[in-house]
PDB file of N, CA and C in Angstrom:
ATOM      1  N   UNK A   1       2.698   8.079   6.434  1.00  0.00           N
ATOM      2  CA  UNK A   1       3.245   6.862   5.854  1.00  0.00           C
ATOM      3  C   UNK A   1       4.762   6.909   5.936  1.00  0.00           C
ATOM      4  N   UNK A   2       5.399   5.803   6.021  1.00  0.00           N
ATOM      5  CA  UNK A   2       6.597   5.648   6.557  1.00  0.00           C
ATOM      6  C   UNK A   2       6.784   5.683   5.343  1.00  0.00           C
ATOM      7  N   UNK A   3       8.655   5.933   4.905  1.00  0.00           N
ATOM      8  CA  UNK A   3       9.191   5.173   4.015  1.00  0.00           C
ATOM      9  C   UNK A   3       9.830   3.720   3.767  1.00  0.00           C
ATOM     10  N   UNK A   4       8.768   3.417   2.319  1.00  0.00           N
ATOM     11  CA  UNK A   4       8.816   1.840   2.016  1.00  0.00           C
ATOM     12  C   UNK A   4      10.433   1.295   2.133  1.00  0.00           C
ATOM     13  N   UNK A   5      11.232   1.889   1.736  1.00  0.00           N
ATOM     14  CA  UNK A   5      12.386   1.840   1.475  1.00  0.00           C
ATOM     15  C   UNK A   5      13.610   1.112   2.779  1.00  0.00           C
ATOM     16  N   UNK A   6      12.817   1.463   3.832  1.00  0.00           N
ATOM     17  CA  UNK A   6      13.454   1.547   5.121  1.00  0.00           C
ATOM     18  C   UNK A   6      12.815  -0.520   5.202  1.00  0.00           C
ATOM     19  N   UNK A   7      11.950  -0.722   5.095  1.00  0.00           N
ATOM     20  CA  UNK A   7      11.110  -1.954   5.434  1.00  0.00           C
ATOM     21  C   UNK A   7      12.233  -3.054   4.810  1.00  0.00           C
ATOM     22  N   UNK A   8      12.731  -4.183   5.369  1.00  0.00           N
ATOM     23  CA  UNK A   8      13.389  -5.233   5.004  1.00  0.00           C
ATOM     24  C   UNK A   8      12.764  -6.566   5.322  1.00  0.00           C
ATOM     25  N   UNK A   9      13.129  -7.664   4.242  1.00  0.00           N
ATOM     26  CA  UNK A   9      12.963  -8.656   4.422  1.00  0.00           C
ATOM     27  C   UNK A   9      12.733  -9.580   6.702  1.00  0.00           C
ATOM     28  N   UNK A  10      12.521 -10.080   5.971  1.00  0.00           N
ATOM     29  CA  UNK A  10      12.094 -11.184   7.428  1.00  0.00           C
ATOM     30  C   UNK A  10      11.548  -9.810   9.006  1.00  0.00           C
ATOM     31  N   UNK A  11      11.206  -8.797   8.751  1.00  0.00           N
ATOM     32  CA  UNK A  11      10.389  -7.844   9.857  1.00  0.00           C
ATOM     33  C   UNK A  11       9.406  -8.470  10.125  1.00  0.00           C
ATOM     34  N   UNK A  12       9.335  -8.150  11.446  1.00  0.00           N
ATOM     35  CA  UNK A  12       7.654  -8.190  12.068  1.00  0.00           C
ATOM     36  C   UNK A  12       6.717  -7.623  11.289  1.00  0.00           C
ATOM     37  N   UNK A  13       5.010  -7.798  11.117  1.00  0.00           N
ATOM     38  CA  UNK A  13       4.517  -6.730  10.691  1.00  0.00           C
ATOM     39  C   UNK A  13       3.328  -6.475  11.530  1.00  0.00           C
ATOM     40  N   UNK A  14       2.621  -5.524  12.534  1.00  0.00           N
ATOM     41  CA  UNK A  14       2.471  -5.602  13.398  1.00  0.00           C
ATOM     42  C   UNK A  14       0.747  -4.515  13.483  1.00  0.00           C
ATOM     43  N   UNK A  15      -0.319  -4.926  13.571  1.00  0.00           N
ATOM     44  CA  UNK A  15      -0.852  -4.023  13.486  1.00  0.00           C
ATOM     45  C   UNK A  15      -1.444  -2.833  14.329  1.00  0.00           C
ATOM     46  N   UNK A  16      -2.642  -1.567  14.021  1.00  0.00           N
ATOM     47  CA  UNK A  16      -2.360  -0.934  14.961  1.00  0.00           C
ATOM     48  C   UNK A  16      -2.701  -1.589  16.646  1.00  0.00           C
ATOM     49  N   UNK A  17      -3.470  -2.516  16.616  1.00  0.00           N
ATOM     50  CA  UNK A  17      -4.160  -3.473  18.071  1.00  0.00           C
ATOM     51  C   UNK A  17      -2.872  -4.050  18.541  1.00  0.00           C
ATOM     52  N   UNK A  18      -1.485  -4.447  18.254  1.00  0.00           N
ATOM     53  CA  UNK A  18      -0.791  -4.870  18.745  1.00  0.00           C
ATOM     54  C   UNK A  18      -0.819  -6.716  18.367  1.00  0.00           C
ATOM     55  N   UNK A  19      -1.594  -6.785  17.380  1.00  0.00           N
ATOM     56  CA  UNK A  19      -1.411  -8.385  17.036  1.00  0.00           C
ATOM     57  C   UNK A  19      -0.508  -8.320  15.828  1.00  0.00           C
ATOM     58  N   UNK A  20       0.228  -9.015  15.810  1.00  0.00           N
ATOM     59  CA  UNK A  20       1.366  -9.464  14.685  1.00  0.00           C
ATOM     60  C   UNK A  20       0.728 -10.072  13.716  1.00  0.00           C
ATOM     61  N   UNK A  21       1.109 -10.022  12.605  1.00  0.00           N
ATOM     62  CA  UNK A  21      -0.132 -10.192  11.087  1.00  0.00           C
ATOM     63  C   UNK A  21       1.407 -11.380  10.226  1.00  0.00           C
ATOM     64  N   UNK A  22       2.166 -10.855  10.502  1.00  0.00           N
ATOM     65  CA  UNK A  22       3.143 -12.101   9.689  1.00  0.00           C
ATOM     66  C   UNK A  22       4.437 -11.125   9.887  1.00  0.00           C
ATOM     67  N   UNK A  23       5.229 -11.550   8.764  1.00  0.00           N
ATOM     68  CA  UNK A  23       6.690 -11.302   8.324  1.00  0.00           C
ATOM     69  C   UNK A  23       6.864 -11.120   7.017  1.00  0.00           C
ATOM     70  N   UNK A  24       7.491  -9.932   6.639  1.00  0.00           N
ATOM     71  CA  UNK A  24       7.660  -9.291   5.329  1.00  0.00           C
ATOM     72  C   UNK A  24       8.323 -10.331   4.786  1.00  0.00           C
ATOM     73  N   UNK A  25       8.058 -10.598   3.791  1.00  0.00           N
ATOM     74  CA  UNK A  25       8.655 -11.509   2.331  1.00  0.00           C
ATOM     75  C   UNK A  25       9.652 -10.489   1.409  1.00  0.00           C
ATOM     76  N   UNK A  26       8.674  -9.222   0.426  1.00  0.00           N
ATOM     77  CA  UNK A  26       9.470  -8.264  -0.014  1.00  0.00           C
ATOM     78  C   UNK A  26       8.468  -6.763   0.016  1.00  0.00           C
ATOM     79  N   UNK A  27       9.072  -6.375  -0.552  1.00  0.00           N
ATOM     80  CA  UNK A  27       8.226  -5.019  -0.887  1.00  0.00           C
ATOM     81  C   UNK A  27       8.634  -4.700  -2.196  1.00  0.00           C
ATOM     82  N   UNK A  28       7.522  -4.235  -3.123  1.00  0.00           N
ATOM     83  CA  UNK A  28       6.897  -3.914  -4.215  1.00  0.00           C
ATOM     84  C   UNK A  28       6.076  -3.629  -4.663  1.00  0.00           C
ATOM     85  N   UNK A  29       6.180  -2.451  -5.766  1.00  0.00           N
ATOM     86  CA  UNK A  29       4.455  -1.775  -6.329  1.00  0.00           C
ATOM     87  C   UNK A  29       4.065  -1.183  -5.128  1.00  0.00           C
ATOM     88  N   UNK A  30       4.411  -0.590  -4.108  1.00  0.00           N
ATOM     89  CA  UNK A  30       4.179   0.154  -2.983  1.00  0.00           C
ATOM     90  C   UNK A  30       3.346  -0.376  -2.250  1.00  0.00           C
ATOM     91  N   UNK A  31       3.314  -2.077  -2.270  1.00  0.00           N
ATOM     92  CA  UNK A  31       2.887  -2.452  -0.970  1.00  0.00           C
ATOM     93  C   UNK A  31       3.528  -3.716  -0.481  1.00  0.00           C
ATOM     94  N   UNK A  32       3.930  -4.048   0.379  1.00  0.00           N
ATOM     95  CA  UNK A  32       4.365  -5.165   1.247  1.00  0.00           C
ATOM     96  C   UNK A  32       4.097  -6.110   1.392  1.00  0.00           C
ATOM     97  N   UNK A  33       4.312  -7.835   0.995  1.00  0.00           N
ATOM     98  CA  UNK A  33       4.011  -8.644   0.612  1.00  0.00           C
ATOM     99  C   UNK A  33       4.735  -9.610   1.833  1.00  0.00           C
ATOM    100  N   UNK A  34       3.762 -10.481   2.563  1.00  0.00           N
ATOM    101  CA  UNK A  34       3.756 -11.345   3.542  1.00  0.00           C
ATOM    102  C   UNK A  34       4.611 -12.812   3.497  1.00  0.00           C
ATOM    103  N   UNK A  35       5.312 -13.316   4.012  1.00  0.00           N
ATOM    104  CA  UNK A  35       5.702 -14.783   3.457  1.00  0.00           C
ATOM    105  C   UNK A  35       4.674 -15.607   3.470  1.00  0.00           C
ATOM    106  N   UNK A  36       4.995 -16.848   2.762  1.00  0.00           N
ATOM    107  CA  UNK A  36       3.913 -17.825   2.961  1.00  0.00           C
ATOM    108  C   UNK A  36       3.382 -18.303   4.413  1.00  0.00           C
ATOM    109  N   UNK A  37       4.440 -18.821   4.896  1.00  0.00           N
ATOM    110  CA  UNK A  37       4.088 -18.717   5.920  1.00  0.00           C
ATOM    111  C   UNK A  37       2.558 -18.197   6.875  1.00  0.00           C
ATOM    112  N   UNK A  38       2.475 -17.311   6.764  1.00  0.00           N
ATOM    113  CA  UNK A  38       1.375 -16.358   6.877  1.00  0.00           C
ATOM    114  C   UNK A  38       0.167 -15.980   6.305  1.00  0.00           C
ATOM    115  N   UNK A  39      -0.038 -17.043   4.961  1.00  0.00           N
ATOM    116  CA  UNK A  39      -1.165 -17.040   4.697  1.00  0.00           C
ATOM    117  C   UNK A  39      -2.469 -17.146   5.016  1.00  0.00           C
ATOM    118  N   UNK A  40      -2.654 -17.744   6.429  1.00  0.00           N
ATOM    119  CA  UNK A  40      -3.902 -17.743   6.869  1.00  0.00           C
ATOM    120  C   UNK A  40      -4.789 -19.258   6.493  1.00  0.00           C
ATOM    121  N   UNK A  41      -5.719 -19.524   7.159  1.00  0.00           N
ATOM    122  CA  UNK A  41      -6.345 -20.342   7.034  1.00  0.00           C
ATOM    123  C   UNK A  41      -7.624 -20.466   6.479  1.00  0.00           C
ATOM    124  N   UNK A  42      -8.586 -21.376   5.891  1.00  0.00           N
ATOM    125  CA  UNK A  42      -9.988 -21.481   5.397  1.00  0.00           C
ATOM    126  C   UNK A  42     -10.077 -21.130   3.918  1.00  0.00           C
ATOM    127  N   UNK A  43     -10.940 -20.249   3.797  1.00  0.00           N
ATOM    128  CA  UNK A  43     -10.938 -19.814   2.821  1.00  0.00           C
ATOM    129  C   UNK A  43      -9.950 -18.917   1.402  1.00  0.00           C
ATOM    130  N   UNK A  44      -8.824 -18.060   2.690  1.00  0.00           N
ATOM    131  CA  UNK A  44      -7.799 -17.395   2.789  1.00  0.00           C
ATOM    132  C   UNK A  44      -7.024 -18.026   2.038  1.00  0.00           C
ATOM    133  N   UNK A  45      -6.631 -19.465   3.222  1.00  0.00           N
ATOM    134  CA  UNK A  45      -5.255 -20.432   2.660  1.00  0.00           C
ATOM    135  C   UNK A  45      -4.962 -20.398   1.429  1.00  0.00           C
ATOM    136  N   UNK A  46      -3.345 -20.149   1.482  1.00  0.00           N
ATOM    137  CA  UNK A  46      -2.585 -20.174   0.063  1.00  0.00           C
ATOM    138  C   UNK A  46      -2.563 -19.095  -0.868  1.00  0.00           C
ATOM    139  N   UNK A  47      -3.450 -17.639  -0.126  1.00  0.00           N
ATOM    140  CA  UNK A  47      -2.997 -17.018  -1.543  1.00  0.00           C
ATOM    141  C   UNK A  47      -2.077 -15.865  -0.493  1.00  0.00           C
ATOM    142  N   UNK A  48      -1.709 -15.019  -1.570  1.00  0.00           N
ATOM    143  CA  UNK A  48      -0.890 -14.108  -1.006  1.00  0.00           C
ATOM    144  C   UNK A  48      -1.375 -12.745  -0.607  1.00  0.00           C
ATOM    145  N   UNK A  49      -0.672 -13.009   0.473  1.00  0.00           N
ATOM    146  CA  UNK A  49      -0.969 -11.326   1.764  1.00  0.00           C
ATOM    147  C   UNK A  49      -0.354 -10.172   1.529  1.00  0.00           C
ATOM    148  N   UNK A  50      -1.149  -8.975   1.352  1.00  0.00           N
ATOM    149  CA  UNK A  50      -0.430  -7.824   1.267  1.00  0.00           C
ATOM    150  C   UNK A  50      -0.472  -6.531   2.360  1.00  0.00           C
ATOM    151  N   UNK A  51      -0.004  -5.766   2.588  1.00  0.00           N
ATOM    152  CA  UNK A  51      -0.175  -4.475   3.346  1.00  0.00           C
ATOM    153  C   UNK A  51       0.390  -3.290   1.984  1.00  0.00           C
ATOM    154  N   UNK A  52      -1.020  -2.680   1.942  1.00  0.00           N
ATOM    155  CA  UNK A  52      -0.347  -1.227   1.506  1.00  0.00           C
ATOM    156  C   UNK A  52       0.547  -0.008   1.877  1.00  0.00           C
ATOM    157  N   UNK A  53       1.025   0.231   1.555  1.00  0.00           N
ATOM    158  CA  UNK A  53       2.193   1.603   1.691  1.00  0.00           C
ATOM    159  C   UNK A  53       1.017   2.534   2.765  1.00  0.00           C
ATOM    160  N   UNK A  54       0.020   3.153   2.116  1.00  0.00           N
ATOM    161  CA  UNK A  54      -0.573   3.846   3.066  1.00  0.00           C
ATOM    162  C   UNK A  54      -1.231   3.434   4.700  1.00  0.00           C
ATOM    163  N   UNK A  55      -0.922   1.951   5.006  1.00  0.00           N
ATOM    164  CA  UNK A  55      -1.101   1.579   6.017  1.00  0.00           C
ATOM    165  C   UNK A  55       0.120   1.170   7.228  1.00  0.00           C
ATOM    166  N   UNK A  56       0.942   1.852   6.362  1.00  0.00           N
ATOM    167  CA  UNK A  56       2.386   1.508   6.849  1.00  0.00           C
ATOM    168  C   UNK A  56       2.465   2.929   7.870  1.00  0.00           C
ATOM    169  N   UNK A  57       2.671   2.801   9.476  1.00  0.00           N
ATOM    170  CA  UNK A  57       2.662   4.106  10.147  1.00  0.00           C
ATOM    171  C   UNK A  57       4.381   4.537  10.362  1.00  0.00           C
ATOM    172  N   UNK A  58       4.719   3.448  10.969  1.00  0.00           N
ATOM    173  CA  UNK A  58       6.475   3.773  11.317  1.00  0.00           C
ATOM    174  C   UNK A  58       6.857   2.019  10.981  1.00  0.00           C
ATOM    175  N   UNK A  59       8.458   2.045  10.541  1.00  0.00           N
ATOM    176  CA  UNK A  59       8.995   0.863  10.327  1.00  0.00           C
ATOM    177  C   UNK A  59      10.001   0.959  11.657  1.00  0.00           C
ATOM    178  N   UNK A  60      10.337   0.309  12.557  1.00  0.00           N
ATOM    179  CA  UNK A  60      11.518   0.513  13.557  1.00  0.00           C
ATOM    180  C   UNK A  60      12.054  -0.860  13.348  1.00  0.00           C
ATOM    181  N   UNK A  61      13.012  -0.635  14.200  1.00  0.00           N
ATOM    182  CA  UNK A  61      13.868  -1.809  14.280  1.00  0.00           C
ATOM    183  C   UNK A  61      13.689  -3.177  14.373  1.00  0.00           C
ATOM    184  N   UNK A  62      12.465  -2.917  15.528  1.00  0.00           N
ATOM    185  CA  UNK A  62      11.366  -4.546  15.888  1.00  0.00           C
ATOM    186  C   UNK A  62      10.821  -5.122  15.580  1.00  0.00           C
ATOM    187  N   UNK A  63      10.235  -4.092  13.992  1.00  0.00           N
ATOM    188  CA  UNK A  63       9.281  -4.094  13.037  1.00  0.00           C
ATOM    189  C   UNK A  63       8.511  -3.647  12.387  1.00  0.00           C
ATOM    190  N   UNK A  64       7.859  -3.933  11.412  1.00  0.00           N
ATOM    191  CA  UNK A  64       6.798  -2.493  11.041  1.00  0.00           C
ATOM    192  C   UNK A  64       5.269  -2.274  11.597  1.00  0.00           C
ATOM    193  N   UNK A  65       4.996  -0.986  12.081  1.00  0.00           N
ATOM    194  CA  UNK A  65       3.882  -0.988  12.616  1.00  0.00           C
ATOM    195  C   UNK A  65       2.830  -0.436  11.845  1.00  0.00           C
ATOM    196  N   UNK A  66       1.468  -0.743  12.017  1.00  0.00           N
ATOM    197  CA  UNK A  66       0.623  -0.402  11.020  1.00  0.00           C
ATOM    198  C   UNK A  66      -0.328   0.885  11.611  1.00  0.00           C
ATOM    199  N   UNK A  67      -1.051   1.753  10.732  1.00  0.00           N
ATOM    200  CA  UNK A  67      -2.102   2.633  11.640  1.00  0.00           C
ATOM    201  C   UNK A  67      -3.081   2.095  11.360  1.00  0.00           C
ATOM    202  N   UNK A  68      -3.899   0.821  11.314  1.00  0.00           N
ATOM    203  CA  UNK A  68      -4.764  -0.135  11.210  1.00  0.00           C
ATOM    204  C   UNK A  68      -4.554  -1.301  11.674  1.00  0.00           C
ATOM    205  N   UNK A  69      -6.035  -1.762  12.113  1.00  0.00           N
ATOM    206  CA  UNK A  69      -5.729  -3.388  12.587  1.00  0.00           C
ATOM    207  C   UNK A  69      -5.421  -4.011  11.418  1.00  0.00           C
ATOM    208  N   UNK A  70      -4.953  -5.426  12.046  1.00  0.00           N
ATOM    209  CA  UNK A  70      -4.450  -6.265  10.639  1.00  0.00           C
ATOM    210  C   UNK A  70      -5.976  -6.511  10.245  1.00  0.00           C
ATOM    211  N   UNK A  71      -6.830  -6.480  10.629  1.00  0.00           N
ATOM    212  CA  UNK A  71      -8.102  -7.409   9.763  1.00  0.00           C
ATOM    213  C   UNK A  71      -8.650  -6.200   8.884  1.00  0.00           C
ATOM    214  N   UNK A  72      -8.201  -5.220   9.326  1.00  0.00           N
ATOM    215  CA  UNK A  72      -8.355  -3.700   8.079  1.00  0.00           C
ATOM    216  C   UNK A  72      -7.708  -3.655   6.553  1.00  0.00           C
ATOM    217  N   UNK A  73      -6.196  -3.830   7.513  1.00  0.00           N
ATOM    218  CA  UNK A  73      -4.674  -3.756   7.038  1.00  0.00           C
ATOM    219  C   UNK A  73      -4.649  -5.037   5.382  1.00  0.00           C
ATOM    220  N   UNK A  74      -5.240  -5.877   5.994  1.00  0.00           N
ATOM    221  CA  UNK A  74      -4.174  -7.219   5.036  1.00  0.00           C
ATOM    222  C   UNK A  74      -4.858  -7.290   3.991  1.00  0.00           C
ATOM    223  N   UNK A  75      -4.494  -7.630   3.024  1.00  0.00           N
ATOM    224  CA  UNK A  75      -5.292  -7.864   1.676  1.00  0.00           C
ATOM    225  C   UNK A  75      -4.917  -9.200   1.146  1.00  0.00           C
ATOM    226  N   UNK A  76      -5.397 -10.271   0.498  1.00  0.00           N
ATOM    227  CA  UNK A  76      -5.180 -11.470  -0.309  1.00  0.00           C
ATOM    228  C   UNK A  76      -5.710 -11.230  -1.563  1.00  0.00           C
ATOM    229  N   UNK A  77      -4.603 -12.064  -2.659  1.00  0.00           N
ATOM    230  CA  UNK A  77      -5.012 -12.635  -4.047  1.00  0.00           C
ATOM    231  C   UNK A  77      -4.602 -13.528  -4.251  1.00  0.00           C
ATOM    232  N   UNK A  78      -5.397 -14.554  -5.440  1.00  0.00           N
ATOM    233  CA  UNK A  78      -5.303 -15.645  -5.733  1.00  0.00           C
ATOM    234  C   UNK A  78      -4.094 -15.382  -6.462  1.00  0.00           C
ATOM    235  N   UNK A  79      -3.775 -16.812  -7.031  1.00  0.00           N
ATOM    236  CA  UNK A  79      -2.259 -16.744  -7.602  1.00  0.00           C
ATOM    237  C   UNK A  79      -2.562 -16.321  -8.958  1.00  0.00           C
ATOM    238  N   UNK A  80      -4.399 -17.018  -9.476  1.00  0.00           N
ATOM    239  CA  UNK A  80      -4.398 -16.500 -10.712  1.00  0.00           C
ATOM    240  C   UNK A  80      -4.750 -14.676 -10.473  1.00  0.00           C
ATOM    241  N   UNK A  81      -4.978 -13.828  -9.660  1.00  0.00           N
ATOM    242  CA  UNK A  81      -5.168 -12.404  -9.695  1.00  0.00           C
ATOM    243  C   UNK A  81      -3.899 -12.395  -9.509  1.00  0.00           C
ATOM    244  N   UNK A  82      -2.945 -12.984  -8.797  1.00  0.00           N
ATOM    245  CA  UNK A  82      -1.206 -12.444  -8.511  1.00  0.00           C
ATOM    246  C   UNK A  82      -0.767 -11.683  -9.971  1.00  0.00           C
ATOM    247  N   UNK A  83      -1.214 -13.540 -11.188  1.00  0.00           N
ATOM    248  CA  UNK A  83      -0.646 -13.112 -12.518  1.00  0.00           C
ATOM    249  C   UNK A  83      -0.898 -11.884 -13.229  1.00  0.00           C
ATOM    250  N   UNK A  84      -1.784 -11.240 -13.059  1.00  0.00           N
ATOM    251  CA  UNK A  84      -2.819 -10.592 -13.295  1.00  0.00           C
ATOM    252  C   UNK A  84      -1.497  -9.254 -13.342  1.00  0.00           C
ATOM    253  N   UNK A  85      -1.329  -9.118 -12.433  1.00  0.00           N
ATOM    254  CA  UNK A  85      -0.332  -7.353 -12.125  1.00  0.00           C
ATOM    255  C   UNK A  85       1.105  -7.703 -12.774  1.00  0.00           C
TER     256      UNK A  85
END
């Protein structure tokens, strides 16, 4: 696991297959939180995307890369589970 610390706003986030999953919003609570943008569609739409710290492999310059695909990688909660933490 990389360090979270290194990860900045507006990055790629990239998983291990080479498909791009979104763009970091922030990081917190040791996992990485997606912009809206990137929420996804259907059922998904509108809540918020996360990547955990332990799925984080290297952060570089281009972006952060994951050691999982994104459909492993990403996690969603509703806004009422958001309130929740």
């Amino acid at each position: 696991m990389s360090d979270l610390a290194d990860i900045k706003a507006h990055m790629p986030i990239i998983g291990a297959d080479g498909v791009r999953l979104g763009t970091v919003l922030s990081v917190a609570f040791g996992r990485v939180a997606l912009t809206r943008d990137d929420s996804g569609l259907g059922r998904i739409a509108g809540q918020h995307h996360f990547v955990t710290g332990i799925h984080i492999a290297s952060v570089r310059p281009d972006g952060v890369r994951l050691n999982a695909n994104g459909d492993v990688a990403i996690e969603h909660e509703s806004d009422a589970e958001r309130r929740l933490h």
